[in-house]
Protein backbone atom coordinates (compact mmCIF):
# COMPACT_ATOMS: atom_id res chain seq x y z
CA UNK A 1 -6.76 12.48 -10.93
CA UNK A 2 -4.40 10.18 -12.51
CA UNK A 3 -2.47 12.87 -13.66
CA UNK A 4 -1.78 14.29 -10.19
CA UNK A 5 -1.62 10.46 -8.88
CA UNK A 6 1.46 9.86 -11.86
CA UNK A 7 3.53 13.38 -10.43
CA UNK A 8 3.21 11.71 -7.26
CA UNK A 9 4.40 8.16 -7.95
CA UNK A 10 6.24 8.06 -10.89
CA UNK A 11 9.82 8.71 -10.88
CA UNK A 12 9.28 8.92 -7.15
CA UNK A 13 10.48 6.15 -4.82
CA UNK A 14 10.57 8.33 -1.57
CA UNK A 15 6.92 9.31 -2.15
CA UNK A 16 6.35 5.28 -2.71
CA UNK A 17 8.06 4.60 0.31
CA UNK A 18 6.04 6.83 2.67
CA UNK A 19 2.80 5.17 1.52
CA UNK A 20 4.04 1.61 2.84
CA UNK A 21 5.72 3.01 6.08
CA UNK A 22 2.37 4.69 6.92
CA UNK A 23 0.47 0.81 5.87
CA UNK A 24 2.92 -0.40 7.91
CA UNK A 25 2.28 2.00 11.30
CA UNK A 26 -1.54 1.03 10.55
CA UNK A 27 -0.17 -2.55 10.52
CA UNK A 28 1.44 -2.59 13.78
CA UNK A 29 -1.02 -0.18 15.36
CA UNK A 30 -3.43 -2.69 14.40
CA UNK A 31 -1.15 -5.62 16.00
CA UNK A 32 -1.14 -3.42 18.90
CA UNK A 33 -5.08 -3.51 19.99
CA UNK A 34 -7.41 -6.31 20.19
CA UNK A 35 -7.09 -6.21 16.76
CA UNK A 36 -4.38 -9.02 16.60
CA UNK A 37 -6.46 -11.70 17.73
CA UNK A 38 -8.51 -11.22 15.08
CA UNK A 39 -7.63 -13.23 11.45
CA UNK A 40 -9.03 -10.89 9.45
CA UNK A 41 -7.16 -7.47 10.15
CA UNK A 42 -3.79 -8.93 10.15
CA UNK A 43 -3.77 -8.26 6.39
CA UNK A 44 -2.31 -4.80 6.29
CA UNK A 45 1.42 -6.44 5.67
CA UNK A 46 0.18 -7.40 2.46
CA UNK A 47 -0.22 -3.91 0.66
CA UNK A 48 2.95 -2.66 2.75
CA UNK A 49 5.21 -5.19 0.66
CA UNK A 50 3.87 -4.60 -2.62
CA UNK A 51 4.03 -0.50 -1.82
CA UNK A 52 7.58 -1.63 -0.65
CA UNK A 53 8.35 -4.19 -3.68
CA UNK A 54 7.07 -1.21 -5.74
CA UNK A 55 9.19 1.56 -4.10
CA UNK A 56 12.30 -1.06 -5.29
CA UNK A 57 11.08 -1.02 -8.93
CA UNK A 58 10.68 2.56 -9.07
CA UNK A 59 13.96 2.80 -7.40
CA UNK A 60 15.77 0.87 -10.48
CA UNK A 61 13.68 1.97 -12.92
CA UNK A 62 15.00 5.32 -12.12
CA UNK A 63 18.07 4.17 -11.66
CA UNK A 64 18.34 2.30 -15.14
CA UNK A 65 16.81 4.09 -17.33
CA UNK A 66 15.39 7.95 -15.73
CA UNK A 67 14.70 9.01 -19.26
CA UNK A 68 11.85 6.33 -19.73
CA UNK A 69 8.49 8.08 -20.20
CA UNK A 70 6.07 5.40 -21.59
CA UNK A 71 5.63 3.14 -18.58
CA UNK A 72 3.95 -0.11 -19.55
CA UNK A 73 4.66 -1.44 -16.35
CA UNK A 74 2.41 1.11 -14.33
CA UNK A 75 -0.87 -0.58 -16.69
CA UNK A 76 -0.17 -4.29 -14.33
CA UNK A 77 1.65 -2.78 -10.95
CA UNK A 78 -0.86 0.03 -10.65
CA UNK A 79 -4.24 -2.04 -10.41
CA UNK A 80 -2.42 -5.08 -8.37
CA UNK A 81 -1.40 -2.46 -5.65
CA UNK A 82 -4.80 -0.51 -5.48
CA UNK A 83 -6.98 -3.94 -5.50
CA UNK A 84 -4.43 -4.97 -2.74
CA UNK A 85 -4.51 -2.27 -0.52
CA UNK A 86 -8.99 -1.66 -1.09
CA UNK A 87 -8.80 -5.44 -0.10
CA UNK A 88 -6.60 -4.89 3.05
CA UNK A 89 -8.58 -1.67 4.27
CA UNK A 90 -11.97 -3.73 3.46
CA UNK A 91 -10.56 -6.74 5.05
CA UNK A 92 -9.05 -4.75 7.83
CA UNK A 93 -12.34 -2.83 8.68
CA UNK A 94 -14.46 -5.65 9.15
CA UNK A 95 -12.35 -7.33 11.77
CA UNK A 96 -12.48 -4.18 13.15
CA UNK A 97 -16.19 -3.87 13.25
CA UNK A 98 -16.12 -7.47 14.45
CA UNK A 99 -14.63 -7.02 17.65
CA UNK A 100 -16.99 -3.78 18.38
CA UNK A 101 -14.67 -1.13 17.16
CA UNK A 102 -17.58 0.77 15.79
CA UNK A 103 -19.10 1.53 19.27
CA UNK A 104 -18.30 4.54 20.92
């Protein structure tokens, strides 16, 4: 899995950049609903700028040095971003339970 996750990110700012525009739509759907008076899902920006901030360093890593195949960097930016984003969706889906979302 982390294989197929490293042809997908690495080397790949477009692919980066989809990730946060589509954390971003589930933002500002979010903002959209009932959702936006509630504290807790309004979190969703945070993983949309790292994804973004990371879409940048991929972007000048690539464009500084493309030939660089031991990335150190991935071992920090990787787990920040995933904890980030699990914490947003948790965070997210509670305030979304919260208001009744979970009724049909």
């Amino acid at each position: 899995m982390l294989e197929v996750l490293s042809r997908w990110l690495v080397q790949q700012p477009a692919h980066i950049l989809l990730i946060a525009m589509v954390i971003l739509a589930l933002w500002a759907a979010g903002r959209a609903t009932v959702l936006r008076t509630v504290p807790k899902s309004n979190v969703l920006w945070v993983p949309a700028v790292l994804w973004l901030a990371y879409a940048g360093w991929e972007w000048l890593v690539l464009a500084k040095s493309p030939e660089a195949n031991i990335r150190v960097d991935l071992l920090l930016i990787w787990p920040v971003i995933a904890l980030a984003t699990l914490w947003a969706f948790v965070r997210a889906a509670r305030g979304w339970w919260s208001v009744g979302g979970h009724r049909r």
